[in-house]
C-alpha atoms as a PDB file:
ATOM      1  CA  UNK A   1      65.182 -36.485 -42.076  1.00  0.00           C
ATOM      2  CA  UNK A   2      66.091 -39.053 -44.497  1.00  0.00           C
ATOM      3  CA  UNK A   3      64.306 -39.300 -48.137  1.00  0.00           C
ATOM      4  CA  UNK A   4      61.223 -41.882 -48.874  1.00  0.00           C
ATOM      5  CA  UNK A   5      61.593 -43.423 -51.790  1.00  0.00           C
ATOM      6  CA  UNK A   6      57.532 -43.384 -53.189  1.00  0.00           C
ATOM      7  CA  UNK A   7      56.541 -46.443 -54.790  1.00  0.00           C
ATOM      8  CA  UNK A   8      55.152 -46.207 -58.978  1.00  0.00           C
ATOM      9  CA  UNK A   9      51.679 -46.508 -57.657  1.00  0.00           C
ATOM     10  CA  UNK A  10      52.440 -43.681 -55.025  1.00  0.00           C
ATOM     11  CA  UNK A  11      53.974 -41.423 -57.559  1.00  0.00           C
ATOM     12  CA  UNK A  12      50.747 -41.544 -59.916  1.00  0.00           C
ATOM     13  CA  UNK A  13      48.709 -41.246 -57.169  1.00  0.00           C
ATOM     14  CA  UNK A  14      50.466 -38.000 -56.122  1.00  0.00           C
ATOM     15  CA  UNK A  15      50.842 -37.092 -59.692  1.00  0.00           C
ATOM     16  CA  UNK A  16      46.821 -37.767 -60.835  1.00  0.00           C
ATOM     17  CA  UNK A  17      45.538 -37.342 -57.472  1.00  0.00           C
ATOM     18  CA  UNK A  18      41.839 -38.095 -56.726  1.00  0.00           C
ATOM     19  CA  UNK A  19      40.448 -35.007 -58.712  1.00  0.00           C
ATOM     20  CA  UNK A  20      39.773 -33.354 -55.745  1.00  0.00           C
ATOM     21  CA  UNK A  21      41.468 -30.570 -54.205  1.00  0.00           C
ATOM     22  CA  UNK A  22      41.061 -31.146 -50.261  1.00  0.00           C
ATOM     23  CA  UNK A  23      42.914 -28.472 -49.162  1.00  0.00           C
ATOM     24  CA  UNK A  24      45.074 -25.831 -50.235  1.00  0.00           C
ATOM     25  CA  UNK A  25      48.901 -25.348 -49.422  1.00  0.00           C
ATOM     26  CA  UNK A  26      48.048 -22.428 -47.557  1.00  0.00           C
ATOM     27  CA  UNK A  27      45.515 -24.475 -45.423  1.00  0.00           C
ATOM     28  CA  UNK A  28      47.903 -27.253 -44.961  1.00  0.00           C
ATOM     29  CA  UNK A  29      50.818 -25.125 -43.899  1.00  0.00           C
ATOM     30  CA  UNK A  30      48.583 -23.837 -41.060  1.00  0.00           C
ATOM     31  CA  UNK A  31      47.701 -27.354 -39.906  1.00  0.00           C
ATOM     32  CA  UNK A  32      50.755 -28.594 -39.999  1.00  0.00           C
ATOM     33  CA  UNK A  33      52.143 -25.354 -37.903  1.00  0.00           C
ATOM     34  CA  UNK A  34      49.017 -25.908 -35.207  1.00  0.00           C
ATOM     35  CA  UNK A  35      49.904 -29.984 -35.932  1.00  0.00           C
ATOM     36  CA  UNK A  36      53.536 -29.305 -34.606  1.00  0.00           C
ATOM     37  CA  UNK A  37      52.470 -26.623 -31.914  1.00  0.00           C
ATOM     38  CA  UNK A  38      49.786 -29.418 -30.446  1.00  0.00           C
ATOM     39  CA  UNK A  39      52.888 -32.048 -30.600  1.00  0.00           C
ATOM     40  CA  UNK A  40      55.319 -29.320 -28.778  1.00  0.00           C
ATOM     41  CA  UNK A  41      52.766 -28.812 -25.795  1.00  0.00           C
ATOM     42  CA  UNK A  42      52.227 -32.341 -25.065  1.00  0.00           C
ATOM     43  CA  UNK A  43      56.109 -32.775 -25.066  1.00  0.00           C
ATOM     44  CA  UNK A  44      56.903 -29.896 -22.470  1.00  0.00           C
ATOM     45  CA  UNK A  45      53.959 -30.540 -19.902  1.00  0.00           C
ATOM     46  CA  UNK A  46      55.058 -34.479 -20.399  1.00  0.00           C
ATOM     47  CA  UNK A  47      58.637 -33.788 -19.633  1.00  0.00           C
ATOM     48  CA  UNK A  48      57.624 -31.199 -16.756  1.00  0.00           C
ATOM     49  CA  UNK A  49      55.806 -34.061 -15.268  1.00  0.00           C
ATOM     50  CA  UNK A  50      58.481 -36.323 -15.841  1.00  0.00           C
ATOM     51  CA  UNK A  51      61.096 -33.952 -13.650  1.00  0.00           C
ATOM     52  CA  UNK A  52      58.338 -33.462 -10.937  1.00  0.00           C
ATOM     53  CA  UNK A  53      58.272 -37.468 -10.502  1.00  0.00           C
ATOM     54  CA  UNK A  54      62.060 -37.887 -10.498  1.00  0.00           C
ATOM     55  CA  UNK A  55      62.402 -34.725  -7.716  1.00  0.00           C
ATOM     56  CA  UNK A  56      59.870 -36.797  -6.118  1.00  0.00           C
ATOM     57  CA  UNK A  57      61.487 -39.602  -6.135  1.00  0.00           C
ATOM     58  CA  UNK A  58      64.947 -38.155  -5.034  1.00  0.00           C
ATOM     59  CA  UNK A  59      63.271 -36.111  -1.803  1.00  0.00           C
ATOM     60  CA  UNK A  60      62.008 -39.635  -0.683  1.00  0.00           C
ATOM     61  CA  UNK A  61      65.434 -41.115  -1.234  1.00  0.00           C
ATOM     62  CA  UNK A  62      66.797 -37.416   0.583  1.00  0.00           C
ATOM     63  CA  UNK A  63      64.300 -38.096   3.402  1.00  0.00           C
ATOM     64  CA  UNK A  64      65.016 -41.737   3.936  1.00  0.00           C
ATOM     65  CA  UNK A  65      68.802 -41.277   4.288  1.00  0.00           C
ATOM     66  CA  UNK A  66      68.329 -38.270   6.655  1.00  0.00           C
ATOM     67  CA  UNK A  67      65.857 -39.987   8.742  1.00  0.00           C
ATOM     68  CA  UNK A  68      68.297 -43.067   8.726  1.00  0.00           C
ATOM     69  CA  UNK A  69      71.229 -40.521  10.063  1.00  0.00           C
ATOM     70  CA  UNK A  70      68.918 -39.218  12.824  1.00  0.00           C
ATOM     71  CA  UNK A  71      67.915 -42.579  13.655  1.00  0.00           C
ATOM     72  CA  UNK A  72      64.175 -41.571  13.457  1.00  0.00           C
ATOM     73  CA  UNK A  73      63.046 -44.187  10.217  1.00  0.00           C
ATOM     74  CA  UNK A  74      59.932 -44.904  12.379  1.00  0.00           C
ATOM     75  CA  UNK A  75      58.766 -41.172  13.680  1.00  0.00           C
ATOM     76  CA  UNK A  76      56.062 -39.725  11.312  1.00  0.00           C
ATOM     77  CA  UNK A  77      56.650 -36.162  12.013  1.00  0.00           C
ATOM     78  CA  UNK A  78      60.522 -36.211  11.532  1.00  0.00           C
ATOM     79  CA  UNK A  79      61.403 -32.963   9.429  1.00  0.00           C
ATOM     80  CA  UNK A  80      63.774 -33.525   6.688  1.00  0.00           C
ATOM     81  CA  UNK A  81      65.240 -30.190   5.293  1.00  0.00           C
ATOM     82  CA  UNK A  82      67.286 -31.599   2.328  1.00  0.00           C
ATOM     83  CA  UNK A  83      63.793 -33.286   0.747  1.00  0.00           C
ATOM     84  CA  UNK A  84      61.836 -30.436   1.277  1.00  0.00           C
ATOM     85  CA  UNK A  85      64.443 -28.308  -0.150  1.00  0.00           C
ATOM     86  CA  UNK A  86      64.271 -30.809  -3.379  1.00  0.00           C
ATOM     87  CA  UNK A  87      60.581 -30.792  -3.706  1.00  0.00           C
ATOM     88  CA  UNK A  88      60.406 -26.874  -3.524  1.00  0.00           C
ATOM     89  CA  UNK A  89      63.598 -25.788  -5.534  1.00  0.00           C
ATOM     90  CA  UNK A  90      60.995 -24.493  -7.938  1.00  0.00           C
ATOM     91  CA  UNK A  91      57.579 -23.868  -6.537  1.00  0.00           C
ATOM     92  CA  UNK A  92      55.997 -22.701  -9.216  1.00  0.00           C
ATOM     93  CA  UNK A  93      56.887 -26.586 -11.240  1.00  0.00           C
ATOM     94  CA  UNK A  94      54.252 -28.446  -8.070  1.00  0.00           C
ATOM     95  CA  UNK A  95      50.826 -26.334  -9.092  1.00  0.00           C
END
């Protein structure tokens, strides 16, 4: 992280404040932690849901090209191990 430089006003602002404690350090350190932890979950269920839509994506492409091979693009019920193999290489990622 690179340094801010504060502005004059900013610096008597911090310096004088409002006369007003709002919180103590203590306090703040413990937002800031729950702050970060809030941040942290939203980036791992947003990148697990990111890798569930590209494996999606890929066992479509997987089924397409199989289905192409067999020469079945048109039959609904063709069964294409590769994609299914794709969308369940870790079951527990689709609940």
């Amino acid at each position: 992280m690179s340094k801010v430089e504060l502005t004059d006003f900013q610096k008597q602002f911090f310096a004088q404040g409002t006369g007003q404690q709002l919180f103590t350090s203590k306090e703040f350190e413990e937002r800031l932690a729950q702050a970060k932890a809030e941040i942290m979950a939203v980036a791992i269920q947003t990148t697990k849901q990111a890798i569930l839509i590209e494996r999606q994506a890929c066992a479509e492409m997987a089924y397409a090209y199989e289905a192409k091979l067999a020469g079945k693009e048109d039959d609904e019920n063709f069964n294409s191990p590769l994609a299914n193999d794709i969308l369940n290489r870790i079951p527990t990622q689709r609940q």
